[in-house]
N, C-alpha and C. Protein backbone atom coordinates (compact mmCIF):
# COMPACT_ATOMS: atom_id res chain seq x y z
N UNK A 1 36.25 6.44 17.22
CA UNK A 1 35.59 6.23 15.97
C UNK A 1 35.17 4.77 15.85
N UNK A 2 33.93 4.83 15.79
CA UNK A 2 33.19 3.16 15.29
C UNK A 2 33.87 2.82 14.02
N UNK A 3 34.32 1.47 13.84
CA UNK A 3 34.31 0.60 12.79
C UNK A 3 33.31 -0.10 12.04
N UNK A 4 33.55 0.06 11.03
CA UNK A 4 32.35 -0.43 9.95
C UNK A 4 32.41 -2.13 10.16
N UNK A 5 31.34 -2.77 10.59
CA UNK A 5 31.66 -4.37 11.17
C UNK A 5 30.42 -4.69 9.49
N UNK A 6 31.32 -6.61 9.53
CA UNK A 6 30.17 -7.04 8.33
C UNK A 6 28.83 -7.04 8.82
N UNK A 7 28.71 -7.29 10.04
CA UNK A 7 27.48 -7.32 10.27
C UNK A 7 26.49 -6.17 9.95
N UNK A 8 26.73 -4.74 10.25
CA UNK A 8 26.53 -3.63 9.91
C UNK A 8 26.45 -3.19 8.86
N UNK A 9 27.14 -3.74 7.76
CA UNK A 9 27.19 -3.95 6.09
C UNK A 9 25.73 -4.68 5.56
N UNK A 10 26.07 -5.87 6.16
CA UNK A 10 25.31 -7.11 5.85
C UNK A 10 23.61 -6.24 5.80
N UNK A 11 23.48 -6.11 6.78
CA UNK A 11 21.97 -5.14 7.61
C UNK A 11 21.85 -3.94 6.68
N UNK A 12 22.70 -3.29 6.04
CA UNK A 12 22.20 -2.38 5.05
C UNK A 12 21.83 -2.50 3.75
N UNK A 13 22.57 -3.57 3.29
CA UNK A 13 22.15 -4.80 1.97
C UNK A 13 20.93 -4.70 2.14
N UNK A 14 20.51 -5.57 3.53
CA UNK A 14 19.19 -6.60 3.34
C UNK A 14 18.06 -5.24 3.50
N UNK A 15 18.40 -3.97 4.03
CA UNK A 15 17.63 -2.84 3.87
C UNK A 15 17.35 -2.16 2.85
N UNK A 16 18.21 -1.93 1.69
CA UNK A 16 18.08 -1.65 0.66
C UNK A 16 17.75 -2.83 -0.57
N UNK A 17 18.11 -3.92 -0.34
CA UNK A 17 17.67 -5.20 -0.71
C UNK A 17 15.73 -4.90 -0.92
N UNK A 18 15.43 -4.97 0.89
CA UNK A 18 14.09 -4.75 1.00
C UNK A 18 13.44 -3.44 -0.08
N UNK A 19 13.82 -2.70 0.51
CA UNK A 19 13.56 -1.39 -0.64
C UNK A 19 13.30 -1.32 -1.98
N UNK A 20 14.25 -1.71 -2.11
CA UNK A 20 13.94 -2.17 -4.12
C UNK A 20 13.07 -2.76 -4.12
N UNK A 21 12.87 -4.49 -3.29
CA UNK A 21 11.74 -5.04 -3.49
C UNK A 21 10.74 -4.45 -2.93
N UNK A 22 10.39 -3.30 -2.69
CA UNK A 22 9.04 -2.10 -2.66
C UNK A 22 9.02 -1.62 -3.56
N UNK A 23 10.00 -0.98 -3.74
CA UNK A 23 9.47 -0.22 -5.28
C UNK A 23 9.13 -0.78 -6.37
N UNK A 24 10.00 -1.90 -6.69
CA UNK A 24 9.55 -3.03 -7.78
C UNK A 24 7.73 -3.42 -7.58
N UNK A 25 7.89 -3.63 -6.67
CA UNK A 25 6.17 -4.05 -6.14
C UNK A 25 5.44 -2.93 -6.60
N UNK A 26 5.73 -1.59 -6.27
CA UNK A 26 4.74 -0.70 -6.62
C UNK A 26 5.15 -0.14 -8.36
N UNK A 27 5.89 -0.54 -8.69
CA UNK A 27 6.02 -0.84 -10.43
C UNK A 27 4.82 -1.69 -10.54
N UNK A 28 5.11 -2.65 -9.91
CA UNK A 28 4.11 -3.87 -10.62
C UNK A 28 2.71 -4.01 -10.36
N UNK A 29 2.74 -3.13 -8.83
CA UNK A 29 1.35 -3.04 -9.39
C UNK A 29 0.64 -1.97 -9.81
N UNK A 30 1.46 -0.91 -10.35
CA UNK A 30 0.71 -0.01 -10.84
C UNK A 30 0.70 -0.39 -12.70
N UNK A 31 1.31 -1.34 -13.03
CA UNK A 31 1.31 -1.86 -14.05
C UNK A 31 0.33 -2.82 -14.32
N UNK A 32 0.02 -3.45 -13.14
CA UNK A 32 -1.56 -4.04 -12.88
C UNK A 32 -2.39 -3.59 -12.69
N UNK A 33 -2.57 -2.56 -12.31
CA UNK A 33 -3.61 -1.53 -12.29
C UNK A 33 -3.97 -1.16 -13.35
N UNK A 34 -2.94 -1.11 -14.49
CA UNK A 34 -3.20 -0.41 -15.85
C UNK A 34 -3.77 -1.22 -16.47
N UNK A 35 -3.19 -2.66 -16.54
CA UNK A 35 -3.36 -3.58 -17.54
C UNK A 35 -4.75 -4.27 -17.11
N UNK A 36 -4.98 -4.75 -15.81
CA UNK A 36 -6.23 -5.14 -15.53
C UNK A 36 -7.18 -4.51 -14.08
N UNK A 37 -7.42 -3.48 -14.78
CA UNK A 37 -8.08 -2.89 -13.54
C UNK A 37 -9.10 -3.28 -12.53
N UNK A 38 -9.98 -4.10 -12.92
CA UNK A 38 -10.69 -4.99 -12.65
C UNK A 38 -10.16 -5.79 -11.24
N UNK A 39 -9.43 -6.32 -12.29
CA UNK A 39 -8.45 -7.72 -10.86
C UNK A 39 -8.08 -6.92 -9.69
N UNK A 40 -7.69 -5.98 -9.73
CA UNK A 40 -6.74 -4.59 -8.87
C UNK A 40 -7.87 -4.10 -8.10
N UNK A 41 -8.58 -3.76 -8.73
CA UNK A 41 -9.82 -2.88 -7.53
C UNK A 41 -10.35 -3.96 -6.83
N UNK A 42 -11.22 -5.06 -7.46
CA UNK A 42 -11.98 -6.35 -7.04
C UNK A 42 -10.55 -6.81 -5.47
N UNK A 43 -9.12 -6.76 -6.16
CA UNK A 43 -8.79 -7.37 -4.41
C UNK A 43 -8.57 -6.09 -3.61
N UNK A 44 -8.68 -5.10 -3.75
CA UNK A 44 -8.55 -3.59 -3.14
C UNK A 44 -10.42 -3.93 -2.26
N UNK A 45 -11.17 -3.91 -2.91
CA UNK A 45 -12.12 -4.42 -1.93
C UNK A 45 -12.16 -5.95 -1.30
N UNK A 46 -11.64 -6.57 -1.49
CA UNK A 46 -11.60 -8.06 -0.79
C UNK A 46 -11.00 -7.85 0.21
N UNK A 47 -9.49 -7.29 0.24
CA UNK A 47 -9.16 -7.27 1.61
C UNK A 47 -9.19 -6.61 2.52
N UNK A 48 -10.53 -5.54 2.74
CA UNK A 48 -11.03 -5.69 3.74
C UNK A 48 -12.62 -6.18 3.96
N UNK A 49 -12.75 -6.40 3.38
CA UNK A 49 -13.72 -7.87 3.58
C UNK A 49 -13.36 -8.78 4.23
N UNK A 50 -12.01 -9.47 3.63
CA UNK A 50 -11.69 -10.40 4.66
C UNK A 50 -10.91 -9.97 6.27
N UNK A 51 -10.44 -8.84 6.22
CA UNK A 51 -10.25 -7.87 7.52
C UNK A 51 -11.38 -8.14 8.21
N UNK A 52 -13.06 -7.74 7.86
CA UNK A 52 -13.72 -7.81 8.39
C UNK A 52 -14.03 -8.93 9.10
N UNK A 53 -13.95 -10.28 8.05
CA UNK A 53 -14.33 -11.72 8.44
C UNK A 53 -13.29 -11.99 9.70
N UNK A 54 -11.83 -11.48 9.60
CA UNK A 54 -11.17 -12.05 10.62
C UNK A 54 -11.53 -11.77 11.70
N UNK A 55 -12.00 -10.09 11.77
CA UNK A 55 -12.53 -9.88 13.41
C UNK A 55 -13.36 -9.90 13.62
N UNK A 56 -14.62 -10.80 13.13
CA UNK A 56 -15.68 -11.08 13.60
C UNK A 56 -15.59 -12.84 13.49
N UNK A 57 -15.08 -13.47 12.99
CA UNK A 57 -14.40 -14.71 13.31
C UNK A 57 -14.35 -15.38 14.19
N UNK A 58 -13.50 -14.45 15.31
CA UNK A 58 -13.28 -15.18 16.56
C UNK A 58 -12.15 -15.71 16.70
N UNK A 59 -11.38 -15.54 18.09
CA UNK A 59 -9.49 -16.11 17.63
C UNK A 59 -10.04 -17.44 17.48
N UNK A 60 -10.75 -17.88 18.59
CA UNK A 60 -10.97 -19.27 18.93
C UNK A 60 -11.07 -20.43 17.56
N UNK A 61 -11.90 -19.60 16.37
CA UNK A 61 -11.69 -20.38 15.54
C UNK A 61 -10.88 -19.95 14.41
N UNK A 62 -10.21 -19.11 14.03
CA UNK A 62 -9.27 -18.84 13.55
C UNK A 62 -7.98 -19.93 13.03
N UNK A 63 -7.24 -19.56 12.18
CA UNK A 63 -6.22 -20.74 11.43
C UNK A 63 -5.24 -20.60 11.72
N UNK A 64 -5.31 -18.63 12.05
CA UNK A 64 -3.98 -18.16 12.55
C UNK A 64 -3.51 -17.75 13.79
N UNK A 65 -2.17 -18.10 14.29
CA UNK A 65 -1.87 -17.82 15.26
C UNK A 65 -1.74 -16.50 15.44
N UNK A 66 -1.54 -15.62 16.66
CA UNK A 66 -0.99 -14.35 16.87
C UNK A 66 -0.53 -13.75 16.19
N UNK A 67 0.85 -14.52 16.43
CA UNK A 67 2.05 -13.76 15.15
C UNK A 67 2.02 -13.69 13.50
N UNK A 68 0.96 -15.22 13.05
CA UNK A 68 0.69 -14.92 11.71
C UNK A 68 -0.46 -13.71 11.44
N UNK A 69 -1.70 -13.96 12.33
CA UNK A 69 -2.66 -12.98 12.09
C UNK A 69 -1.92 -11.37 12.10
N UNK A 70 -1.10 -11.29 12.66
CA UNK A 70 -0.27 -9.99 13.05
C UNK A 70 0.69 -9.56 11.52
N UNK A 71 1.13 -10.67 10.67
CA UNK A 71 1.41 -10.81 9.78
C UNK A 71 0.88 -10.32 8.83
N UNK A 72 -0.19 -11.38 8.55
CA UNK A 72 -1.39 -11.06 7.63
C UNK A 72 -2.08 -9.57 7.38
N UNK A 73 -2.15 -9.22 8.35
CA UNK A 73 -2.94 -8.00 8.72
C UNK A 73 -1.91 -6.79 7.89
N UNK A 74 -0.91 -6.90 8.89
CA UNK A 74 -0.26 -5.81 8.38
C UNK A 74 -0.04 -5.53 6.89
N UNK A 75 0.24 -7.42 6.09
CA UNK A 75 0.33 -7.03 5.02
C UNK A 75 -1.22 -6.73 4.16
N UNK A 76 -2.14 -7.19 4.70
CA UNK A 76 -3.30 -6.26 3.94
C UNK A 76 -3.53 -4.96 4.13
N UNK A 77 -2.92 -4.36 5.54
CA UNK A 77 -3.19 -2.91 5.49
C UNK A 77 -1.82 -1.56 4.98
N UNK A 78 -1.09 -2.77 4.47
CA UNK A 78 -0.57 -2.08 3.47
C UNK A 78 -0.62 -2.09 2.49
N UNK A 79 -0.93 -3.08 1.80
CA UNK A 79 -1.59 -3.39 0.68
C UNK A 79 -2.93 -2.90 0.20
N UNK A 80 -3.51 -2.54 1.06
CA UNK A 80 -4.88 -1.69 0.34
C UNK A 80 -4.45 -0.01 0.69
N UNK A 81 -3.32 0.28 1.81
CA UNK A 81 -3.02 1.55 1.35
C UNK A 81 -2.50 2.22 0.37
N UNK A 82 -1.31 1.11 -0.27
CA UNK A 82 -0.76 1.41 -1.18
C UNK A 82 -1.41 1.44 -2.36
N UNK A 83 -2.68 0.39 -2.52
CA UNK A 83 -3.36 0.28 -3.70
C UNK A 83 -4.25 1.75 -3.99
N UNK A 84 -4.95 2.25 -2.60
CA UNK A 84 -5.52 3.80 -2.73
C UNK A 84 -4.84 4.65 -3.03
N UNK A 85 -3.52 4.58 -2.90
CA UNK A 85 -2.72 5.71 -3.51
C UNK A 85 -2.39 5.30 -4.96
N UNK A 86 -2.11 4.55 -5.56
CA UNK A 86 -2.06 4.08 -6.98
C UNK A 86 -3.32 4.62 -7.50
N UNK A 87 -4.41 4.51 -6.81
CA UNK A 87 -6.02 4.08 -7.47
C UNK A 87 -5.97 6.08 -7.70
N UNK A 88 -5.52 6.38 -6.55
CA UNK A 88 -5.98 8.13 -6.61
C UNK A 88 -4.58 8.92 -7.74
N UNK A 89 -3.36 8.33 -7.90
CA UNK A 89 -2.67 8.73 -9.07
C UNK A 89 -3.26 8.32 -10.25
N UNK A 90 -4.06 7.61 -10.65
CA UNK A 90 -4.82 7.06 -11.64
C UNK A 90 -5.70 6.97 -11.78
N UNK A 91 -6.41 7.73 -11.10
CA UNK A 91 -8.15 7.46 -11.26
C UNK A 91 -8.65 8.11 -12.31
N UNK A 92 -8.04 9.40 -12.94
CA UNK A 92 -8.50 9.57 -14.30
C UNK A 92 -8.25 8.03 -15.54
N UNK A 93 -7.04 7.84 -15.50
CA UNK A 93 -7.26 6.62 -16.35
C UNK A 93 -8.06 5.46 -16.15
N UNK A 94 -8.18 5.13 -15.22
CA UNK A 94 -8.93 4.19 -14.67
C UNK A 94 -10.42 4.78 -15.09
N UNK A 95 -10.63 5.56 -14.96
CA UNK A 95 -12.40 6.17 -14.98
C UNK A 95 -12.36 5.81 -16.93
N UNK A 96 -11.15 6.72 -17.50
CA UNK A 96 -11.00 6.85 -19.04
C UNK A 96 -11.31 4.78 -19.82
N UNK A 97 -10.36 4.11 -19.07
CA UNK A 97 -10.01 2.97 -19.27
C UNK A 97 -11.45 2.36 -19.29
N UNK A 98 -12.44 2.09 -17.89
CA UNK A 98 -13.46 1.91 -17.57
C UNK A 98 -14.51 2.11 -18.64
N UNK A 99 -14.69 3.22 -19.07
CA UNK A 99 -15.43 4.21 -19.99
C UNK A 99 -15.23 4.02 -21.14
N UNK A 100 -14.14 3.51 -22.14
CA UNK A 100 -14.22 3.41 -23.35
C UNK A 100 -14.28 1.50 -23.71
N UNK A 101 -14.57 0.87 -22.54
CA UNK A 101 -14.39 -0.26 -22.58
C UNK A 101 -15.92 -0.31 -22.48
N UNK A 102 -16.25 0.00 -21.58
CA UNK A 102 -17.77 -0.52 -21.16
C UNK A 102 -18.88 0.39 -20.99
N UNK A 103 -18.80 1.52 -21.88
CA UNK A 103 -19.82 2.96 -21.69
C UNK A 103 -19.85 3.13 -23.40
N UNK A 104 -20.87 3.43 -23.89
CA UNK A 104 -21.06 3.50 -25.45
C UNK A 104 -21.45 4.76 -25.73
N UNK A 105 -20.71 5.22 -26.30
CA UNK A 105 -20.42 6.84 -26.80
C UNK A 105 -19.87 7.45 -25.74
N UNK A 106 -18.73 6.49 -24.97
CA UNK A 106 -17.70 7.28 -23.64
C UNK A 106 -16.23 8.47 -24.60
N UNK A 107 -16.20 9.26 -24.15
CA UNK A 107 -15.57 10.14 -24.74
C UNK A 107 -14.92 11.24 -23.86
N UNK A 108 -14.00 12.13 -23.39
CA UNK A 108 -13.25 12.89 -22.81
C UNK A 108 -12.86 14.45 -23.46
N UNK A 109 -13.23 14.93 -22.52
CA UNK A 109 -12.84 16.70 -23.21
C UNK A 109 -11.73 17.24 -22.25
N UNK A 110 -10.58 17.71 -22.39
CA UNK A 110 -9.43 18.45 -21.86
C UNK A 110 -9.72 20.07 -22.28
N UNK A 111 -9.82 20.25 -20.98
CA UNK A 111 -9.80 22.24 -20.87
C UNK A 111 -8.30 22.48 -20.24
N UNK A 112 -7.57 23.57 -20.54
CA UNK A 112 -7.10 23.94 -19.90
C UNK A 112 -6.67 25.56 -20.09
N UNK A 113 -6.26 25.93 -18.12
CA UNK A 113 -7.15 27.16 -18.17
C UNK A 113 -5.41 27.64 -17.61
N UNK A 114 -5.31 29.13 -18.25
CA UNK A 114 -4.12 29.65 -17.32
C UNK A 114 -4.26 30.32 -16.14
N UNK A 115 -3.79 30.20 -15.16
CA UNK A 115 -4.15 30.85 -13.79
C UNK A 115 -2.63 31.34 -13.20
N UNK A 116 -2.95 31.71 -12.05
CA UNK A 116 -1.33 32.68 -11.48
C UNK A 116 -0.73 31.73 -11.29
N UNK A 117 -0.98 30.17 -10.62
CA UNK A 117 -0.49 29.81 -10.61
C UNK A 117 0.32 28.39 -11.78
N UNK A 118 -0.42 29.02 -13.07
CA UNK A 118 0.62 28.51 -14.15
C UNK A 118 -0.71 27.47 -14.71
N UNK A 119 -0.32 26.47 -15.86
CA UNK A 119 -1.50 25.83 -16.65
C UNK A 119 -2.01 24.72 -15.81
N UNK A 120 -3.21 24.94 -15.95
CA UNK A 120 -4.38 23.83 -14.72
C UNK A 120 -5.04 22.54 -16.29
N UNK A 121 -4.72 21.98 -16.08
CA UNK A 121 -5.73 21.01 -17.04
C UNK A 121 -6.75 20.03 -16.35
N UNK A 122 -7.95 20.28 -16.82
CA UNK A 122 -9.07 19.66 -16.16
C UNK A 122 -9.67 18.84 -16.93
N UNK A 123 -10.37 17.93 -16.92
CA UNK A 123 -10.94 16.65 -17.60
C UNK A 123 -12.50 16.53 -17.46
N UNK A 124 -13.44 16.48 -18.45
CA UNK A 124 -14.70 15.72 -18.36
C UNK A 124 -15.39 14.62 -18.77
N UNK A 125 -15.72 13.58 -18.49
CA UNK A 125 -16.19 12.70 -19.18
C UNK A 125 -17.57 12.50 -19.54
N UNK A 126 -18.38 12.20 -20.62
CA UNK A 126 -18.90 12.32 -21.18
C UNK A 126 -19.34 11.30 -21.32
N UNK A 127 -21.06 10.53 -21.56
CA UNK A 127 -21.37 9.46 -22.37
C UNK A 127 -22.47 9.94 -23.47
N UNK A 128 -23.02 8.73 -24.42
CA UNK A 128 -23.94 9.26 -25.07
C UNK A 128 -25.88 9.48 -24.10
N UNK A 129 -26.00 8.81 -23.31
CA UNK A 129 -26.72 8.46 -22.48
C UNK A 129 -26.47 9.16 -20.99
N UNK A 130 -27.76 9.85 -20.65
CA UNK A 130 -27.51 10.34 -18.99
C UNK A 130 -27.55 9.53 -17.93
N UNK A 131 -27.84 8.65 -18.27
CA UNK A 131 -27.53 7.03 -16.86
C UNK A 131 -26.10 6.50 -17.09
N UNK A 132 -25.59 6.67 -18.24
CA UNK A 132 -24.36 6.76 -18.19
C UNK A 132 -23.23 7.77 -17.78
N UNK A 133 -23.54 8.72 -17.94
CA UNK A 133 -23.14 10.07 -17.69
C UNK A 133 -23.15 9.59 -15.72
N UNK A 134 -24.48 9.74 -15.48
CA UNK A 134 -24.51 9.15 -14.09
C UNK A 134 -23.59 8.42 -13.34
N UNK A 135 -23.33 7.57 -13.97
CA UNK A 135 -22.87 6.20 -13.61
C UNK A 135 -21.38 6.07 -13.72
N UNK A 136 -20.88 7.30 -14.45
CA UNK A 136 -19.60 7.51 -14.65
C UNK A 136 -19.24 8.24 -13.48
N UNK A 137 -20.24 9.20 -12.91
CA UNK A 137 -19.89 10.25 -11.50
C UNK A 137 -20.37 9.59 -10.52
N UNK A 138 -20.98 8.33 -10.23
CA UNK A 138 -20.91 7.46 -9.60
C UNK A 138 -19.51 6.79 -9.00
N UNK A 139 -19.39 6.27 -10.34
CA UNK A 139 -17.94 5.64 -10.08
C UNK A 139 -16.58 6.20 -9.68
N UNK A 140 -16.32 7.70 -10.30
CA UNK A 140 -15.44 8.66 -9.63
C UNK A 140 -16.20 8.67 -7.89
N UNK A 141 -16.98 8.95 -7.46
CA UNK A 141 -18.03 9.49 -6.14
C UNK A 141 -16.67 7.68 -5.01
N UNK A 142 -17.11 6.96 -5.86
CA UNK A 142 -17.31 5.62 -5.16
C UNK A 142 -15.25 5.30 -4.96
N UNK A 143 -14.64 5.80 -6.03
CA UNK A 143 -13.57 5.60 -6.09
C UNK A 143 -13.28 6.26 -5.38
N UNK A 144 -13.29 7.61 -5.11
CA UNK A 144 -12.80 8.96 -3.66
C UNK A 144 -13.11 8.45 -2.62
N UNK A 145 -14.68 7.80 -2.06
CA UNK A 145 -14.65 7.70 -0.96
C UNK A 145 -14.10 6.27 -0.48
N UNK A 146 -13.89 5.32 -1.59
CA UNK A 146 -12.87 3.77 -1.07
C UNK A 146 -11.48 4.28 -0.85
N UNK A 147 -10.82 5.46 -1.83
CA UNK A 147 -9.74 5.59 -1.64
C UNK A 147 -9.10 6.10 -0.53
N UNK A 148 -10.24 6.79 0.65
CA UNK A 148 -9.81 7.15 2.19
C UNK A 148 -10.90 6.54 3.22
N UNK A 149 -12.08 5.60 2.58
CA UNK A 149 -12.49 4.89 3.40
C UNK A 149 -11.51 3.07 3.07
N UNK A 150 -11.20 2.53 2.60
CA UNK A 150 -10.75 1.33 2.52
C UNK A 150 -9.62 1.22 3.51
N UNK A 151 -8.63 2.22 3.77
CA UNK A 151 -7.61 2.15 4.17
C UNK A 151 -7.74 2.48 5.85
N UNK A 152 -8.67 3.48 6.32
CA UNK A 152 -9.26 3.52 7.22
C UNK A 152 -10.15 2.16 8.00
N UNK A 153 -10.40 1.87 7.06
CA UNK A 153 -11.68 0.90 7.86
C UNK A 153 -10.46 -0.61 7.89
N UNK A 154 -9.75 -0.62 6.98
CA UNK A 154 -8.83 -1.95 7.08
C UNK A 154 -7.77 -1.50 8.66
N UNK A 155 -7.31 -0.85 8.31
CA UNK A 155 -6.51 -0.29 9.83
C UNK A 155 -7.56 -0.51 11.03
N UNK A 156 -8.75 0.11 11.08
CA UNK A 156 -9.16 -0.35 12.46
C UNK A 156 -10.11 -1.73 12.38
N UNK A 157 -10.03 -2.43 11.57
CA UNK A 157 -10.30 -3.75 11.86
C UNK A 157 -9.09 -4.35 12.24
N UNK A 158 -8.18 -4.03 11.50
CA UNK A 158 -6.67 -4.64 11.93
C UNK A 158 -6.19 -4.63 13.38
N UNK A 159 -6.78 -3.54 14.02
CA UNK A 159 -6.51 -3.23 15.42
C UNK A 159 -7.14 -4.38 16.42
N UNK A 160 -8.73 -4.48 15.93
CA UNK A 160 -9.54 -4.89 16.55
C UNK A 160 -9.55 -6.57 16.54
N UNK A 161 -9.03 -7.06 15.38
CA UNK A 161 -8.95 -8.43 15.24
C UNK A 161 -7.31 -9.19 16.74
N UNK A 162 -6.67 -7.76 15.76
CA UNK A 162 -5.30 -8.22 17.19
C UNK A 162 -5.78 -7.79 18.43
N UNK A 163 -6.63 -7.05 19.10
CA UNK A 163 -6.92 -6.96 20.13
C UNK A 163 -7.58 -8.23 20.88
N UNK A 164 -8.62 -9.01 19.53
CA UNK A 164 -9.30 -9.63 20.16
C UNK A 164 -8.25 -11.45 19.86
N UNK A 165 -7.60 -11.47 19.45
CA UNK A 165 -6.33 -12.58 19.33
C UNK A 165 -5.58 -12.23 20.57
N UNK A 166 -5.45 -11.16 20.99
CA UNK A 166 -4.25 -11.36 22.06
C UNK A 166 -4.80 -11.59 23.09
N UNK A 167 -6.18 -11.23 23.57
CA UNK A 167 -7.00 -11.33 24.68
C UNK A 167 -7.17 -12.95 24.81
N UNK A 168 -6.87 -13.59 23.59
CA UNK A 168 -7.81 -15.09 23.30
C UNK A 168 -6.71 -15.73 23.90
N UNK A 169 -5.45 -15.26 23.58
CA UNK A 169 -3.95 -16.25 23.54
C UNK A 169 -4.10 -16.28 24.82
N UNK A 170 -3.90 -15.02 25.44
CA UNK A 170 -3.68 -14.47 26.86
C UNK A 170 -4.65 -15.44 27.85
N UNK A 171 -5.71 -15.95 27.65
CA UNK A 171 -6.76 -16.64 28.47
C UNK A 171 -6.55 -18.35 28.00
N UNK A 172 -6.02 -18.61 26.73
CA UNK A 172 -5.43 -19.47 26.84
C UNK A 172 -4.25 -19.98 27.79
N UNK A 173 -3.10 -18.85 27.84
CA UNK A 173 -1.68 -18.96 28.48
C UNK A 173 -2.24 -19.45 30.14
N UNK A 174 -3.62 -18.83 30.29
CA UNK A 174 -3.75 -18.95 31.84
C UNK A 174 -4.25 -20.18 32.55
C-alpha cells in the first residue's frame, strides 16, 4: 500500500487551487459578458487578430520567445474558446441586451409550444423598422458563425505560428 507523501497532498491543493481559479474566471467572465458586452465580444475578436499578426509576423521579429509565444497562444486559444461557449449560452441575451439598447422599437415575443418531448420555448425578435429587423438576424447569423469559426481559426493559427517559431529557434540553435 502507497503512502499518502506531502508532496502528493501539496500537488492536489495546487490542482484544485487551479480549478477554482477556472471557474471563478468563468463566473467573471460571464458576468462581463452581461455587464459589458461590447468589451467581451470586441476582445473575443481581437484575439485572433492578433493570432493572426503573430503568424504572419515572423519568429525573426517577434518579442517572444518559444516558450512565451507557446504561452501566449495557448492562453488565447482558450480564451476565445471559452468566450464562444459563454457567447452561445447567452446569445439570446446578448441579441435581447444589444436590441433594447441600440434598436428603436426592439421588442421580444416568447412562444411556447408542448411537444413529446415536454415544453420548448422559442424567442423572436422584433424591431420597428425592417433594416432593423435585418440587422438583428444579421447579428444572431454573425454570432453562430464566430462562435465555431473564432475558435477554429485561433487553434490553427496557434499551430502555425509555433510551427513557424520552432523552425526559426531550430536554425538559430544551428
Amino acid at each position: 500500500m502507497r503512502s499518502i507523501t506531502l508532496k502528493g497532498v501539496g500537488n492536489l491543493v495546487i490542482v484544485m487551487g487551479l480549478l477554482g481559479f477556472g471557474v471563478l474566471g468563468l463566473f467573471l467572465l460571464n458576468e462581463a459578458l452581461q455587464k459589458h458586452p461590447f468589451m467581451v465580444l470586441a476582445f473575443w475578436v481581437f484575439l485572433p487578430i492578433v493570432m493572426w499578426w503573430l503568424k504572419w509576423e515572423g519568429p525573426e521579429r517577434q518579442f517572444l520567445t518559444h516558450r512565451g509565444l507557446k504561452t501566449f497562444t495557448s492562453f488565447a486559444a482558450v480564451s476565445v474558446t471559452l468566450l464562444s461557449i459563454l457567447i452561445f449560452l447567452n446569445w439570446q441575451r446578448l441579441r435581447d441586451d444589444i436590441g433594447r439598447r441600440y434598436v428603436q422599437g426592439y421588442f421580444v415575443t416568447h412562444d411556447t409550444e408542448i411537444t413529446e418531448n415536454g415544453p420548448q420555448r422559442t424567442s423572436m425578435a422584433y424591431a420597428e423598422h425592417w433594416y432593423a429587423q435585418h440587422a438583428i438576424s444579421l447579428l444572431e447569423a454573425g454570432l453562430l458563425v464566430g462562435i465555431f469559426g473564432f475558435p477554429t481559426i485561433t487553434f490553427v493559427l496557434r499551430d502555425k505560428a509555433l510551427q513557424a517559431s520552432a523552425s526559426y529557434e531550430e536554425l538559430q540553435s544551428k
